[in-house]
N, C-alpha and C. Protein backbone atom coordinates (compact mmCIF):
# COMPACT_ATOMS: atom_id res chain seq x y z
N UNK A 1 -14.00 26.49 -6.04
CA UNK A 1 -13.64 25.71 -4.87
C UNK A 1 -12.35 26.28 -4.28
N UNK A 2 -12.86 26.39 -2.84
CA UNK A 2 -10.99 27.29 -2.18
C UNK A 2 -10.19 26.09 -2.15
N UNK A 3 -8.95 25.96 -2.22
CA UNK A 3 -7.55 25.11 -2.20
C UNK A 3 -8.18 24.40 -0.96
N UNK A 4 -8.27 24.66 0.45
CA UNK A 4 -8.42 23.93 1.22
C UNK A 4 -9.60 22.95 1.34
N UNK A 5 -10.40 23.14 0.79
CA UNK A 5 -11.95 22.57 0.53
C UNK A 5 -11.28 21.56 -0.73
N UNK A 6 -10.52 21.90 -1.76
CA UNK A 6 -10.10 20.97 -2.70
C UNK A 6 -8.58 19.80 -2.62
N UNK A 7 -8.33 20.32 -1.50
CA UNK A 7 -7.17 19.76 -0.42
C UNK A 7 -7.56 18.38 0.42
N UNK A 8 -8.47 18.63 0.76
CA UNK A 8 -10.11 18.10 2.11
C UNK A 8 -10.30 17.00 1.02
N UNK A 9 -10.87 17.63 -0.37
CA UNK A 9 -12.02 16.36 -1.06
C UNK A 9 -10.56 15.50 -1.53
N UNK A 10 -9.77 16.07 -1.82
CA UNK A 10 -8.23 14.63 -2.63
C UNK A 10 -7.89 14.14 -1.17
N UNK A 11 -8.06 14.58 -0.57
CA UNK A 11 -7.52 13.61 0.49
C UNK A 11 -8.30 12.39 1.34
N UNK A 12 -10.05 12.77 1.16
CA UNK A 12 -10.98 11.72 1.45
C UNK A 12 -10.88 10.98 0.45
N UNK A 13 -10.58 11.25 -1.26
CA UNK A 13 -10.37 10.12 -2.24
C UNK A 13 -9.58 9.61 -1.68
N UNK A 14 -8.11 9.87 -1.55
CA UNK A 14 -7.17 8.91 -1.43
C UNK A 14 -7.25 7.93 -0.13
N UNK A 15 -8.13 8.29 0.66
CA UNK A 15 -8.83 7.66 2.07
C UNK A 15 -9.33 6.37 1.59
N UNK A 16 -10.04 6.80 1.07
CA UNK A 16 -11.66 5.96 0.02
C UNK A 16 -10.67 4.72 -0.31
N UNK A 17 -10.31 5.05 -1.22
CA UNK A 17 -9.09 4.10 -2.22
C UNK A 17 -8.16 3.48 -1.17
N UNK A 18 -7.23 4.05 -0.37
CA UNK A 18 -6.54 3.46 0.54
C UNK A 18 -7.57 2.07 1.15
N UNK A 19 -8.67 2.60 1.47
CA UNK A 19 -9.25 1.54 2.34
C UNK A 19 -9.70 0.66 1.24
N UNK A 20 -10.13 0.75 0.38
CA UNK A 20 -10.83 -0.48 -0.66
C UNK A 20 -9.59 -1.58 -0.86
N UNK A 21 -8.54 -0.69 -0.84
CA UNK A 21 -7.07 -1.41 -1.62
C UNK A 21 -6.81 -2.40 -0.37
N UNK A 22 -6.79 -1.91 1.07
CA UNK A 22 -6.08 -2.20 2.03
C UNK A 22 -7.59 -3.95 2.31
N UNK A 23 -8.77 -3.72 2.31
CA UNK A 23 -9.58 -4.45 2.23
C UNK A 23 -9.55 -5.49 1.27
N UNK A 24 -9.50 -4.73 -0.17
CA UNK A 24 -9.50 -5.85 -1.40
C UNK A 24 -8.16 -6.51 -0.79
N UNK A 25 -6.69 -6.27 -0.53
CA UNK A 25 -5.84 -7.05 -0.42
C UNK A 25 -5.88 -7.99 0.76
N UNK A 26 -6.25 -7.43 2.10
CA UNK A 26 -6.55 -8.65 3.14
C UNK A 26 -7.20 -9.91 2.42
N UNK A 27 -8.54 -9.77 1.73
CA UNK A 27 -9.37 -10.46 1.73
C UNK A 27 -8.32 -11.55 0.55
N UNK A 28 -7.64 -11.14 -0.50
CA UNK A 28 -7.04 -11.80 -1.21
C UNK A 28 -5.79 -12.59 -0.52
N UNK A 29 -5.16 -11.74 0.41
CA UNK A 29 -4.23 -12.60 1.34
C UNK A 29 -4.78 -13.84 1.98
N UNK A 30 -5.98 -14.15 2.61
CA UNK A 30 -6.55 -14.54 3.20
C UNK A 30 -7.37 -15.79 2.97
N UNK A 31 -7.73 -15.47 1.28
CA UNK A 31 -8.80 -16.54 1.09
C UNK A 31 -8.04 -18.15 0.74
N UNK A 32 -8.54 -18.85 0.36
CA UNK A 32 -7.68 -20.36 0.23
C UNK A 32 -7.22 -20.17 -1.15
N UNK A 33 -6.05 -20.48 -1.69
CA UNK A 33 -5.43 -19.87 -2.62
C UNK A 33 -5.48 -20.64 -3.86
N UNK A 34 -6.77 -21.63 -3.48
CA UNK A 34 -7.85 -22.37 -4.74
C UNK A 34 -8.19 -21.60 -5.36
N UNK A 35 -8.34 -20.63 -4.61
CA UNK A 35 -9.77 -19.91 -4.97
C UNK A 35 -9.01 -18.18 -5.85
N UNK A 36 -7.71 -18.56 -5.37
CA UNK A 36 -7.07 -17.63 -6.15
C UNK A 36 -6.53 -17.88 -7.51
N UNK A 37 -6.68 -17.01 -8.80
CA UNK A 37 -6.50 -17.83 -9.93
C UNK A 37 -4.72 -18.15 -10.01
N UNK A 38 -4.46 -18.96 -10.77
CA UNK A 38 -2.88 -19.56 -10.63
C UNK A 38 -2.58 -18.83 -11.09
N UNK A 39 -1.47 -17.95 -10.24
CA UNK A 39 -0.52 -17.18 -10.48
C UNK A 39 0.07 -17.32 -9.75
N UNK A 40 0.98 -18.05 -8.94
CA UNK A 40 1.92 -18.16 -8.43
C UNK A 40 3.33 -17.72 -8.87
N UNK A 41 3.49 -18.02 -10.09
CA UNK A 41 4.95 -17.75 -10.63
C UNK A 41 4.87 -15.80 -10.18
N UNK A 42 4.24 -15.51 -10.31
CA UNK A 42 3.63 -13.56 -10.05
C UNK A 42 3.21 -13.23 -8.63
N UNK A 43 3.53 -14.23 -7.80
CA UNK A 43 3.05 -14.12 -6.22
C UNK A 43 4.15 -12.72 -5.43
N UNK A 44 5.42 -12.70 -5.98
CA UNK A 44 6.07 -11.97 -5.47
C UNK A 44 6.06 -10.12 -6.07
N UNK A 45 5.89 -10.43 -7.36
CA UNK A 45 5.35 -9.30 -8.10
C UNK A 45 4.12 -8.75 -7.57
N UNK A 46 3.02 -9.52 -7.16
CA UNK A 46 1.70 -9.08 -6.66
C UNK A 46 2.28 -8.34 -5.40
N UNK A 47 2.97 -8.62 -4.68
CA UNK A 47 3.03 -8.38 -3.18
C UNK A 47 3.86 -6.72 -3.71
N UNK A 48 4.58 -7.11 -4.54
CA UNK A 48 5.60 -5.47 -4.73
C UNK A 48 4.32 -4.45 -5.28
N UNK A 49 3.48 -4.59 -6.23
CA UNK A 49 3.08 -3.73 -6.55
C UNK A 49 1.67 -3.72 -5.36
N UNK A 50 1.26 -4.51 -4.79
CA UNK A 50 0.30 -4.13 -3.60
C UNK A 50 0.99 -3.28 -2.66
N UNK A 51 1.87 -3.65 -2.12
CA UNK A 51 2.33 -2.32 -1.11
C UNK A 51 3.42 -0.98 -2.25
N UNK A 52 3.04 -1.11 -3.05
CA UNK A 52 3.89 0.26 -3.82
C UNK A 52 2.49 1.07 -4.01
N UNK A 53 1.15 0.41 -3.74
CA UNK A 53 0.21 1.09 -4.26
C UNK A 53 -0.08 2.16 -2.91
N UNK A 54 -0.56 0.55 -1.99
CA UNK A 54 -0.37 1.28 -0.21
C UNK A 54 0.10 2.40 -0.06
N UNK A 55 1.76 2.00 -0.07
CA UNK A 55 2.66 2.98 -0.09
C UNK A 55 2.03 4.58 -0.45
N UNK A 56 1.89 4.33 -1.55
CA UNK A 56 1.54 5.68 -2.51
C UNK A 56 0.13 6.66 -1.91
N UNK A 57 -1.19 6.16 -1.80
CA UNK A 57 -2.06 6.09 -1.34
C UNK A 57 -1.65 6.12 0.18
N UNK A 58 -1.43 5.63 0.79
CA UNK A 58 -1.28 6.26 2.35
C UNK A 58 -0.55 7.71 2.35
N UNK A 59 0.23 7.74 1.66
CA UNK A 59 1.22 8.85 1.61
C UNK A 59 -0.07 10.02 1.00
N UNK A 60 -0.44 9.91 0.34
CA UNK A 60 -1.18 11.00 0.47
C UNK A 60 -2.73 11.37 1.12
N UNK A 61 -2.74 10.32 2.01
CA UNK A 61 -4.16 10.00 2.82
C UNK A 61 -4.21 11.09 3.25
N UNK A 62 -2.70 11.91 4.26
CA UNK A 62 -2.56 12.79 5.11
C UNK A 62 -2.07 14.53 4.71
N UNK A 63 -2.63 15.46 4.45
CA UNK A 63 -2.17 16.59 4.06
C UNK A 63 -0.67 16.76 4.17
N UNK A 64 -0.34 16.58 5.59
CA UNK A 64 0.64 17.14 5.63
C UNK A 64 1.49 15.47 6.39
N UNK A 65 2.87 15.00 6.29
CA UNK A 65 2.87 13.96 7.02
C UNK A 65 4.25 13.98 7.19
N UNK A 66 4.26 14.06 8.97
CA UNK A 66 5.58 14.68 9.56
C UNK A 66 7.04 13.80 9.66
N UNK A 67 6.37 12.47 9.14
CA UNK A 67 8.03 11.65 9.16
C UNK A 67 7.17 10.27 7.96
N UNK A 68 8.33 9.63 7.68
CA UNK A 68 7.66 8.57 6.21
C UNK A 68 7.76 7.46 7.46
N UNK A 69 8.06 7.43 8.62
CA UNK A 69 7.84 6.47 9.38
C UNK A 69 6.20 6.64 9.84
N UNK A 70 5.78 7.43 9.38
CA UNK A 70 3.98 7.43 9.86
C UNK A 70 3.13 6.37 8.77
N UNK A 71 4.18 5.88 7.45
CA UNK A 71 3.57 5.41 6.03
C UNK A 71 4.05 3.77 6.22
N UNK A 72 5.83 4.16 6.57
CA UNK A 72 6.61 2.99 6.43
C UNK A 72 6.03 1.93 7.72
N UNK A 73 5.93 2.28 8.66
CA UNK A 73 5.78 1.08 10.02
C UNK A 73 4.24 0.73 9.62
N UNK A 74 3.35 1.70 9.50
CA UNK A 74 2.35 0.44 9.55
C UNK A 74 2.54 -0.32 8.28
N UNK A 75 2.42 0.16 7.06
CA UNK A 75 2.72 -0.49 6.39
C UNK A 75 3.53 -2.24 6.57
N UNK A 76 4.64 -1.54 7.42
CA UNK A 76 5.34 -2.81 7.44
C UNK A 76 5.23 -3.87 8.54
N UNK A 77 4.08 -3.68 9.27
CA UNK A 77 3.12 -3.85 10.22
C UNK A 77 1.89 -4.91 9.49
N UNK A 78 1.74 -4.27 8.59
CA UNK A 78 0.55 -4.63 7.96
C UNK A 78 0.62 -5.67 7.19
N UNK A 79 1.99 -5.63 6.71
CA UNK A 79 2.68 -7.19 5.58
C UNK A 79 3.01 -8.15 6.81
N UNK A 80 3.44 -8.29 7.85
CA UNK A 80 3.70 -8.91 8.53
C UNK A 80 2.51 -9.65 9.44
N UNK A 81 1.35 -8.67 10.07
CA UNK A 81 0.37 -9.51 10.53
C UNK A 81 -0.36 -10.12 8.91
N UNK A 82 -0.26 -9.60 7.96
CA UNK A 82 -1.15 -10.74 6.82
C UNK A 82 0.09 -12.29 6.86
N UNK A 83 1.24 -12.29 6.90
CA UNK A 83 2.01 -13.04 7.26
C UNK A 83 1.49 -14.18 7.85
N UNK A 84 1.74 -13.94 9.10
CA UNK A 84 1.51 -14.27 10.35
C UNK A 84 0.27 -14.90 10.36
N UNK A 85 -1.15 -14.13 9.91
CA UNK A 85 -2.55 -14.57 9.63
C UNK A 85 -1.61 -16.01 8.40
N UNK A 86 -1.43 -15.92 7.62
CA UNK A 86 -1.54 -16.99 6.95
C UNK A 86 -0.87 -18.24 7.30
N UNK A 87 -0.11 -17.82 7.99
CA UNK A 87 0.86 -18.75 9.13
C UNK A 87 0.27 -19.54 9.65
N UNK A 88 -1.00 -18.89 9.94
CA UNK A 88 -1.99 -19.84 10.94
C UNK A 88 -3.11 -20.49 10.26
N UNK A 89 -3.20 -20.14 8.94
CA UNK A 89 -3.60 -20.83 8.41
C UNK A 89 -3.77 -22.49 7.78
N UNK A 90 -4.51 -23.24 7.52
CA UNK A 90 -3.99 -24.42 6.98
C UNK A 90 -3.95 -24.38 5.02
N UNK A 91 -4.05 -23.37 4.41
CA UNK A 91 -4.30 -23.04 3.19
C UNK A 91 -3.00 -22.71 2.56
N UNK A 92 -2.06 -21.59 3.32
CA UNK A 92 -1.25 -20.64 2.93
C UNK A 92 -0.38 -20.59 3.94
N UNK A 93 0.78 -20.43 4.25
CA UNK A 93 2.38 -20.09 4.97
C UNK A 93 2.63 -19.00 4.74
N UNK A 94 3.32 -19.10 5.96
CA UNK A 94 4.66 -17.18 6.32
C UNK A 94 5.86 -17.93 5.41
N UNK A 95 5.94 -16.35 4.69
CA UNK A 95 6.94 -16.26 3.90
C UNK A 95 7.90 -15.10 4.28
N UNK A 96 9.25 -15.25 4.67
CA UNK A 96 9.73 -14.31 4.63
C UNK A 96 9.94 -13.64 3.32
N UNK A 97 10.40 -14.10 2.43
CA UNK A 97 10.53 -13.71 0.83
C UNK A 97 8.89 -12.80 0.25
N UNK A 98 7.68 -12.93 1.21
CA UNK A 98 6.58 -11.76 0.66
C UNK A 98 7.20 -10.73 1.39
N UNK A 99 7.70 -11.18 2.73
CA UNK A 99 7.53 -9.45 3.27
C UNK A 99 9.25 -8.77 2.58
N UNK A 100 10.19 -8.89 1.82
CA UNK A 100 11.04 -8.92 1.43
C UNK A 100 10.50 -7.96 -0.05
N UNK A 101 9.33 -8.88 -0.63
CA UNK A 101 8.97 -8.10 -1.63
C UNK A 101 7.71 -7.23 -1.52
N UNK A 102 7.45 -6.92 -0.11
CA UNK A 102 6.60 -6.08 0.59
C UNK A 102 7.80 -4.91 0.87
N UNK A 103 8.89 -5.08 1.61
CA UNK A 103 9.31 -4.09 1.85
C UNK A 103 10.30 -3.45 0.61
N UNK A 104 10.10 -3.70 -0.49
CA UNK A 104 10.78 -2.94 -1.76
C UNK A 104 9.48 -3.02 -2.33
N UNK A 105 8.42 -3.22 -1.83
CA UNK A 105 7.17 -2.47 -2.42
C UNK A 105 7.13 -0.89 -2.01
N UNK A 106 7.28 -0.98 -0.65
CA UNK A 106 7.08 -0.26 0.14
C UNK A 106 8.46 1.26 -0.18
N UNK A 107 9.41 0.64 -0.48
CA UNK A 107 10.57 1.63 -0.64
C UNK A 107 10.30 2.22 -1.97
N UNK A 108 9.57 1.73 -3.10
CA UNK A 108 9.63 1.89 -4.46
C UNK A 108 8.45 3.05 -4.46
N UNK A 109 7.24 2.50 -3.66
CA UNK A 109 6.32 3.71 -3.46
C UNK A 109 6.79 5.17 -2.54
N UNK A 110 7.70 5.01 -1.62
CA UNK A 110 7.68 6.07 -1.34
C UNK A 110 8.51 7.02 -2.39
N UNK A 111 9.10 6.42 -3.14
CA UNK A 111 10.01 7.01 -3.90
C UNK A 111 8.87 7.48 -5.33
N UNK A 112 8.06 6.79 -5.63
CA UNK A 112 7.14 7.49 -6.27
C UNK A 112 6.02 8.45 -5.94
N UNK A 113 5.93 8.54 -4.64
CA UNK A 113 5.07 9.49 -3.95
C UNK A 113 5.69 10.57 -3.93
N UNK A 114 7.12 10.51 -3.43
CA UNK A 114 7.78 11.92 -3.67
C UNK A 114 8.08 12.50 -4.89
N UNK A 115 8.16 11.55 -5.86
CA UNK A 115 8.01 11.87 -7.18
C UNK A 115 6.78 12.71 -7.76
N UNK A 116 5.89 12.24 -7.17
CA UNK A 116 4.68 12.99 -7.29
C UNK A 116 4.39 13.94 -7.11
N UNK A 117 4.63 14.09 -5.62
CA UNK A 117 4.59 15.44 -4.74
C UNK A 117 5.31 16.37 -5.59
N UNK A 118 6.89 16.03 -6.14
CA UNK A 118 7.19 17.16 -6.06
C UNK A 118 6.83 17.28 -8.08
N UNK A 119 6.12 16.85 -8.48
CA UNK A 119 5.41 16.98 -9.51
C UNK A 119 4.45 18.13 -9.87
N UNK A 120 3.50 17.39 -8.63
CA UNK A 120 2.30 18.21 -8.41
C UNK A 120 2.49 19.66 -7.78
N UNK A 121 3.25 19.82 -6.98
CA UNK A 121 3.98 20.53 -6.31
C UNK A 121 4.63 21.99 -7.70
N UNK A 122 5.25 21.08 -8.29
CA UNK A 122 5.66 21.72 -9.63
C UNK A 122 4.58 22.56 -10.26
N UNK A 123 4.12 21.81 -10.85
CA UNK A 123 2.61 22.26 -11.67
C UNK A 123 1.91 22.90 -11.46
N UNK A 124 1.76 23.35 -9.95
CA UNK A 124 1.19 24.17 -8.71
C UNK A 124 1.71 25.93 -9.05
N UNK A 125 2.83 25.43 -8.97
CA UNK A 125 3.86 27.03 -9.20
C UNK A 125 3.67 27.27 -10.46
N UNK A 126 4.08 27.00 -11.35
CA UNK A 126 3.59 27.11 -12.94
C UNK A 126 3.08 28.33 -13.51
């Protein structure tokens, strides 16, 4: 397999996955939070490691990606309309304190993405 053909297929995985993650989490933001098992005391933990995953996974959706504001805004776009959706809900409320632990989701993943990169990156040269 040439590098670019094996470049192509990791980057439709991390596509794949981005979208299941970005789907599985709406739908969990969303549903009546009966129906979610009690974990509340872990509500803020859930939200850090959902967008550290985002985070991570978007970051490498794109081969090449010319500023971390192409990862960071929607991202932080994306915690805010689930917000907002629940706002309007009669089930669930806007919290500023999720998007708080959305956006040190969000800072923690990029910091492990670059960790990665320059991992893989490493291992590459070798």
């Amino acid at each position: 397999m040439t590098n670019e053909w094996h470049v192509a297929l990791n980057t439709i995985i991390f596509r794949i996955c981005f979208a299941f993650c970005l789907l599985s989490i709406t739908v969990l933001a969303l549903i009546p939070s009966e129906a979610v098992s009690d974990i509340t005391v872990w509500d803020k933990a859930n939200h850090f490691i959902a967008f550290l995953v985002l985070c991570v996974l978007l970051y490498f959706c794109f081969n090449k990606v010319n500023s971390l504001s192409s990862v960071i805004i929607p991202l932080l776009a994306y915690g805010l309309l689930l917000e907002l959706l629940q706002g309007l809900t009669i089930y669930r409320f806007f919290s500023w304190f999720d998007l708080v632990a959305d956006v040190i989701g969000i800072v923690s993943g990029i910091i492990v993405a670059k960790h990665l990169e320059k991992s893989i990156l490493k291992s590459i040269r070798v």
